[in-house]
Structure formats: structure tokens, C-alpha cells
N, C-alpha and C. Protein backbone atom coordinates (compact mmCIF):
# COMPACT_ATOMS: atom_id res chain seq x y z
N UNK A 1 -34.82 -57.52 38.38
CA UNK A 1 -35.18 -56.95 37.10
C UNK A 1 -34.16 -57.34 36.06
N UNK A 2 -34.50 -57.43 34.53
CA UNK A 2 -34.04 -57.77 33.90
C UNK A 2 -32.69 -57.14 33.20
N UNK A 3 -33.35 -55.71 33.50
CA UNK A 3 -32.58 -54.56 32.65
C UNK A 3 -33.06 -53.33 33.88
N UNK A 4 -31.79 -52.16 33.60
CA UNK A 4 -32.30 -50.94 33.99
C UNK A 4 -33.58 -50.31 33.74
N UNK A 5 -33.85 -50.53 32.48
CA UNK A 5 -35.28 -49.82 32.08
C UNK A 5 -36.35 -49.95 33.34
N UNK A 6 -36.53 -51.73 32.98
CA UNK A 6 -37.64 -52.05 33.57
C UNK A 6 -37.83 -51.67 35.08
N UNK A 7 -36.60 -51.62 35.72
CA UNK A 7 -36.22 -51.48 37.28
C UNK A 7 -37.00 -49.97 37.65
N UNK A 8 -36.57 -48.85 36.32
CA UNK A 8 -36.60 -47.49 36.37
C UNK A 8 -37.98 -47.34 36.59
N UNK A 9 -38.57 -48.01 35.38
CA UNK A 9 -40.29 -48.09 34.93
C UNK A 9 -40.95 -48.46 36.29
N UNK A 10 -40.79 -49.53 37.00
CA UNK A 10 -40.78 -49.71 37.76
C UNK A 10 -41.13 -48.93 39.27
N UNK A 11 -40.12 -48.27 39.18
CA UNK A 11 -39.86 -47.69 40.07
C UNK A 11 -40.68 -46.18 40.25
N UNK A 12 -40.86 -45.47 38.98
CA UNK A 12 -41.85 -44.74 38.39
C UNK A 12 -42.85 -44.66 38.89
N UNK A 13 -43.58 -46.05 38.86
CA UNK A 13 -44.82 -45.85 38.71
C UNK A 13 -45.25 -46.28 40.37
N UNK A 14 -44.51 -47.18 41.46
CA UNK A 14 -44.73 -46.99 42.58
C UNK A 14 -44.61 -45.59 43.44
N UNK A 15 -43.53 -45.01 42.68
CA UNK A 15 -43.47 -43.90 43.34
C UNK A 15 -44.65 -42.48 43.09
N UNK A 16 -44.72 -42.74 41.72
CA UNK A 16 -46.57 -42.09 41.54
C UNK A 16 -47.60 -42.86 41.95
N UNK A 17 -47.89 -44.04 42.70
CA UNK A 17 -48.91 -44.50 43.75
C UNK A 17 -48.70 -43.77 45.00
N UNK A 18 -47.53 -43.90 45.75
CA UNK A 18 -47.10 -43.34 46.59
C UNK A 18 -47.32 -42.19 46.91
N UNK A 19 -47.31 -41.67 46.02
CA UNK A 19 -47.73 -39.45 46.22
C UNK A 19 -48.96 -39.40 45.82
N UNK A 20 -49.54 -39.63 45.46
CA UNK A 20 -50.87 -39.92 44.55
C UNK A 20 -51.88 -39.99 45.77
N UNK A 21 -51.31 -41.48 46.52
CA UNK A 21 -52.48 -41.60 47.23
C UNK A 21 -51.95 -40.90 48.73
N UNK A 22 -50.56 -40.38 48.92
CA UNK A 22 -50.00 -39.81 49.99
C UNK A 22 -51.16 -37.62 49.92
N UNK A 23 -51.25 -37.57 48.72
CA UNK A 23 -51.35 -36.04 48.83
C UNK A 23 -53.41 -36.23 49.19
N UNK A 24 -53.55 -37.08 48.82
CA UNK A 24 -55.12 -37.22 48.91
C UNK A 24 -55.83 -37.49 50.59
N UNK A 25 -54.58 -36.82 51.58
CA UNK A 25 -54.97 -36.36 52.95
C UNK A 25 -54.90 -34.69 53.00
N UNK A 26 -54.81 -34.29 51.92
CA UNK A 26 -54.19 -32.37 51.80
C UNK A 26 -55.75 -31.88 51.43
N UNK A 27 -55.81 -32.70 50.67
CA UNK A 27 -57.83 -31.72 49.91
C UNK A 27 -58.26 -31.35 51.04
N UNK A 28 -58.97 -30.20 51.28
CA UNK A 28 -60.24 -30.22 52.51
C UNK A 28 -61.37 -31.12 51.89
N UNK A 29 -61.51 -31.18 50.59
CA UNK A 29 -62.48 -31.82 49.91
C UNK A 29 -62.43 -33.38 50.14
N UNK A 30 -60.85 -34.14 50.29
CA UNK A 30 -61.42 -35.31 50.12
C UNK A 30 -62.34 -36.02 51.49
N UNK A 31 -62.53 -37.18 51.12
CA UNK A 31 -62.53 -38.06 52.59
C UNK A 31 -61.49 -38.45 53.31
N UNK A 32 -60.74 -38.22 52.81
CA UNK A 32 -59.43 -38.51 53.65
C UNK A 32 -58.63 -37.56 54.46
N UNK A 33 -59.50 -36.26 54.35
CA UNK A 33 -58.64 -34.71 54.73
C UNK A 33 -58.70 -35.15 56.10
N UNK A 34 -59.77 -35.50 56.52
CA UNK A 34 -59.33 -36.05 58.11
C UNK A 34 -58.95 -37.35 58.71
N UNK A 35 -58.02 -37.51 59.97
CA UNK A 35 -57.70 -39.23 60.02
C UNK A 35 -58.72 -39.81 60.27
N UNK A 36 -58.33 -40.71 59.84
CA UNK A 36 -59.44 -41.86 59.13
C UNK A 36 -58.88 -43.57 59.43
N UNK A 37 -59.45 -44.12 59.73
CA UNK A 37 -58.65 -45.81 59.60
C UNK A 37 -58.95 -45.94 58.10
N UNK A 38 -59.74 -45.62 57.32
CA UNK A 38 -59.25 -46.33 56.16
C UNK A 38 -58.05 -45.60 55.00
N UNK A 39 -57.94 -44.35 55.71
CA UNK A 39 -56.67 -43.88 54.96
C UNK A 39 -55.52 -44.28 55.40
N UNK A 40 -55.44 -44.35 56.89
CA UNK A 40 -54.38 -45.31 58.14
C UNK A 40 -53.67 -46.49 57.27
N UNK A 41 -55.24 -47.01 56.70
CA UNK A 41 -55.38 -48.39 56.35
C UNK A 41 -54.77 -49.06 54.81
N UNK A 42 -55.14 -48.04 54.17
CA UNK A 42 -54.35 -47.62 52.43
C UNK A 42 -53.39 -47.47 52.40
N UNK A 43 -52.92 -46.89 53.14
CA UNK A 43 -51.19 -46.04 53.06
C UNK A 43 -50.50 -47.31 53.83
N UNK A 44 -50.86 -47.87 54.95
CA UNK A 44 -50.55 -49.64 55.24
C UNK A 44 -50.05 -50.42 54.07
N UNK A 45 -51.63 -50.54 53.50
CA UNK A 45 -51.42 -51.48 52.19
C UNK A 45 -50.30 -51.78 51.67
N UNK A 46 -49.98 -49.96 51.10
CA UNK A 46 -49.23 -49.63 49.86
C UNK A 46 -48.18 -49.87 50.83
N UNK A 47 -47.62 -49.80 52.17
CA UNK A 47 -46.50 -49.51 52.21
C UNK A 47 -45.43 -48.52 52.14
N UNK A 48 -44.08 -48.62 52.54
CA UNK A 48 -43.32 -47.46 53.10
C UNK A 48 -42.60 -47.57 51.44
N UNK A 49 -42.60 -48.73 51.00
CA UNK A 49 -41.27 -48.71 49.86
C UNK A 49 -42.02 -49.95 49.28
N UNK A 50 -41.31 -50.05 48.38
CA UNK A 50 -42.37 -51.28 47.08
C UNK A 50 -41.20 -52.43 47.54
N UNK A 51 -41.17 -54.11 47.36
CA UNK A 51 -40.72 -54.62 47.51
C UNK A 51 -40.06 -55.45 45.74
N UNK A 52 -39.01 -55.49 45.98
CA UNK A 52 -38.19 -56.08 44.93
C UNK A 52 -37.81 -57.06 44.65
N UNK A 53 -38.22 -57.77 43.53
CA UNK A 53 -37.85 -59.46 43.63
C UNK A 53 -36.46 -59.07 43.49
N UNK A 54 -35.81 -60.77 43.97
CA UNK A 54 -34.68 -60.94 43.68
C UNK A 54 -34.88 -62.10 43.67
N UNK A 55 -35.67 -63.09 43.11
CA UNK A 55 -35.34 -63.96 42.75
C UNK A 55 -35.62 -65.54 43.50
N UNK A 56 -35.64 -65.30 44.55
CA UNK A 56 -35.44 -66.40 45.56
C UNK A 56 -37.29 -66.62 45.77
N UNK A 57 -37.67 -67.67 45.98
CA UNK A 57 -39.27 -68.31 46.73
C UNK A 57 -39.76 -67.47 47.10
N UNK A 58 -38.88 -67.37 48.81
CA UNK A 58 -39.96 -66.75 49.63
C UNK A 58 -40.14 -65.02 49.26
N UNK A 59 -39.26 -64.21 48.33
CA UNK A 59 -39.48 -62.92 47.87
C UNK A 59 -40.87 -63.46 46.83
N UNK A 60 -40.64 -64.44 46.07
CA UNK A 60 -41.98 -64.41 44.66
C UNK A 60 -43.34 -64.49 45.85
N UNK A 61 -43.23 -65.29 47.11
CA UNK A 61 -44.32 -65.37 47.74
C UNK A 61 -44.61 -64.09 48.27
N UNK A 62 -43.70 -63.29 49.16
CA UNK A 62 -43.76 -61.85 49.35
C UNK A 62 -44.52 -60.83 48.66
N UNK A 63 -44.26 -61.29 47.73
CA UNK A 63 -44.56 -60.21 46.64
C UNK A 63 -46.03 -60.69 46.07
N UNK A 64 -46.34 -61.75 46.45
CA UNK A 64 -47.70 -61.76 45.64
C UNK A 64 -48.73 -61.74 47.24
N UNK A 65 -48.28 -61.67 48.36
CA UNK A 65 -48.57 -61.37 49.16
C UNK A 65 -48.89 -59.44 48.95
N UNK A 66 -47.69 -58.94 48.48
CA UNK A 66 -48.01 -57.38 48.49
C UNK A 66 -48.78 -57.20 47.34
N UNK A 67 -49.07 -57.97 46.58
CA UNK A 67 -50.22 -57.69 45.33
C UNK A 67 -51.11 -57.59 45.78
N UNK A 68 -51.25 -58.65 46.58
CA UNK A 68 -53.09 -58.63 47.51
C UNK A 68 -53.40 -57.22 48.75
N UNK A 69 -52.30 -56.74 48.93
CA UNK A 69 -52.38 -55.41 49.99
C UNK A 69 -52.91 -54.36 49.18
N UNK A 70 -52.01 -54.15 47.54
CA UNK A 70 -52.55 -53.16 46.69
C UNK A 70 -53.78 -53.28 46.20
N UNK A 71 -54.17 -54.67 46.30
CA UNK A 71 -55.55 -55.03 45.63
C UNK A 71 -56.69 -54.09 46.67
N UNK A 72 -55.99 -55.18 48.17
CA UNK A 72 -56.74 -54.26 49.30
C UNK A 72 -56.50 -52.61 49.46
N UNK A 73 -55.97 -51.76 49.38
CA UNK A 73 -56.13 -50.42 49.09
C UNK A 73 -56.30 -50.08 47.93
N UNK A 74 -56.42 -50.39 46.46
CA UNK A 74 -57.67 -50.40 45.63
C UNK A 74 -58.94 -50.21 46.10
N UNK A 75 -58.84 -51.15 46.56
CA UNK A 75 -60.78 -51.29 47.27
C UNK A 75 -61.21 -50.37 48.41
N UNK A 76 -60.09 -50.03 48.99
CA UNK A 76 -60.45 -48.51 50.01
C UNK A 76 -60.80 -47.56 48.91
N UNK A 77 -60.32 -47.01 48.27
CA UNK A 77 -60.36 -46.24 47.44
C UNK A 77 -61.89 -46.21 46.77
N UNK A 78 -61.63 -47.83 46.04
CA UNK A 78 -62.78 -47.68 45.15
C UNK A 78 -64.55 -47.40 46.39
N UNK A 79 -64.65 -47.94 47.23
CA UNK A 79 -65.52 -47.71 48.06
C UNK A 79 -65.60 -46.26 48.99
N UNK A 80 -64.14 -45.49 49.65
CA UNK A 80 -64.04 -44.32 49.78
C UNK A 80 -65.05 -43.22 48.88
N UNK A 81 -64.24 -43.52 47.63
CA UNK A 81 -64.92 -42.54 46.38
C UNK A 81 -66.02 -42.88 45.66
N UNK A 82 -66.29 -44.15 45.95
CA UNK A 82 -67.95 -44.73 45.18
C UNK A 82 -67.40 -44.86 43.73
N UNK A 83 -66.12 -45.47 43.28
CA UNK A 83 -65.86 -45.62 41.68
C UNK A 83 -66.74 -46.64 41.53
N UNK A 84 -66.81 -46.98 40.04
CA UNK A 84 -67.66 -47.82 38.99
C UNK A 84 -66.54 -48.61 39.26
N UNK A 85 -66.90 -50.44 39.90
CA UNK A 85 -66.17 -51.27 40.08
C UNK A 85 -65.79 -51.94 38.78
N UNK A 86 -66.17 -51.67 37.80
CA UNK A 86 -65.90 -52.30 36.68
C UNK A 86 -64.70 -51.26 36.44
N UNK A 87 -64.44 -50.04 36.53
CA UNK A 87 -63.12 -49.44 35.99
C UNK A 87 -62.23 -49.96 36.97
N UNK A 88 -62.62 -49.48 38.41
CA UNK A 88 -61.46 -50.38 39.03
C UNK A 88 -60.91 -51.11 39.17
N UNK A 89 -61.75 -52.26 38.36
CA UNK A 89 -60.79 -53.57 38.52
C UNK A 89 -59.55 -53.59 37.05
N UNK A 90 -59.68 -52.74 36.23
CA UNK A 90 -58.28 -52.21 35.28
C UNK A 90 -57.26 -51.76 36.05
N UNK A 91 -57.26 -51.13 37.46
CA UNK A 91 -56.18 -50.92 37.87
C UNK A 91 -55.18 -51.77 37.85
């Protein structure tokens, strides 16, 4: 990262994916209140911790490797809940 900010910002907003899609096994309401492979499968995606460039190849490849995991638990989601694929793809 360039600056603190961005690192912070950053850091923010994985960590509200993280709880976000971590508390959405608590609803009795959702689909996910019970185990499930595709909640197994989301929380996979996303991962234990977000990964951080530093700079080097094989991290830029890493990392666009973990773009495509979030893409893929997007799409649990969006099919889980039946969203309008046209909003989802703004995520």
C-alpha cells in the first residue's frame, strides 16, 4: 500500500465482508442457518485473512487469483438468495 489510509480502508472493508458473510450462519431465517457446502464453500472463498500485495509477481498473481475466489463466493450468494444478477455484478 501506498499510504496508511489506503492500507486502513482496506482493511475496513475486508473485515466487513468477513462478519457480514460470517454472521449470515446465526439467522434461523437464512439458508445458511444450517451447514451447508455452499456456506463451507463461501467462507473458503473469502478466506481466513485477505491477502496483501507486496509487490513482487507471484503476490500480483496471488491476488488476482483471490479476486476470482471473491468473484466465486459472490455467486454463492447471488444464487443462495436469488439476487438480480445485474446488481450483483456492482459488487
Amino acid at each position: 500500500f501506498d499510504d496508511l489510509a489506503a492500507y486502513t480502508t482496506f482493511a475496513k472493508h475486508w473485515s466487513e465482508l468477513y462478519g457480514f458473510a460470517l454472521i449470515l450462519q446465526f439467522s434461523p431465517y437464512s439458508p445458511f442457518a444450517h451447514p451447508s457446502v455452499s456456506y463451507e464453500s463461501m467462507m473458503g472463498y473469502i478466506g481466513e485473512k485477505p491477502l496483501l500485495p507486496n509487490g513482487s509477481q507471484d503476490q500480483i498473481d496471488l491476488i488476482e487469483l483471490y479476486i476470482d475466489d471473491l468473484v466465486a463466493a459472490r455467486d454463492i450468494l447471488e444464487e443462495t438468495y436469488n439476487f438480480d444478477s445485474t446488481v450483483v455484478e456492482s459488487w
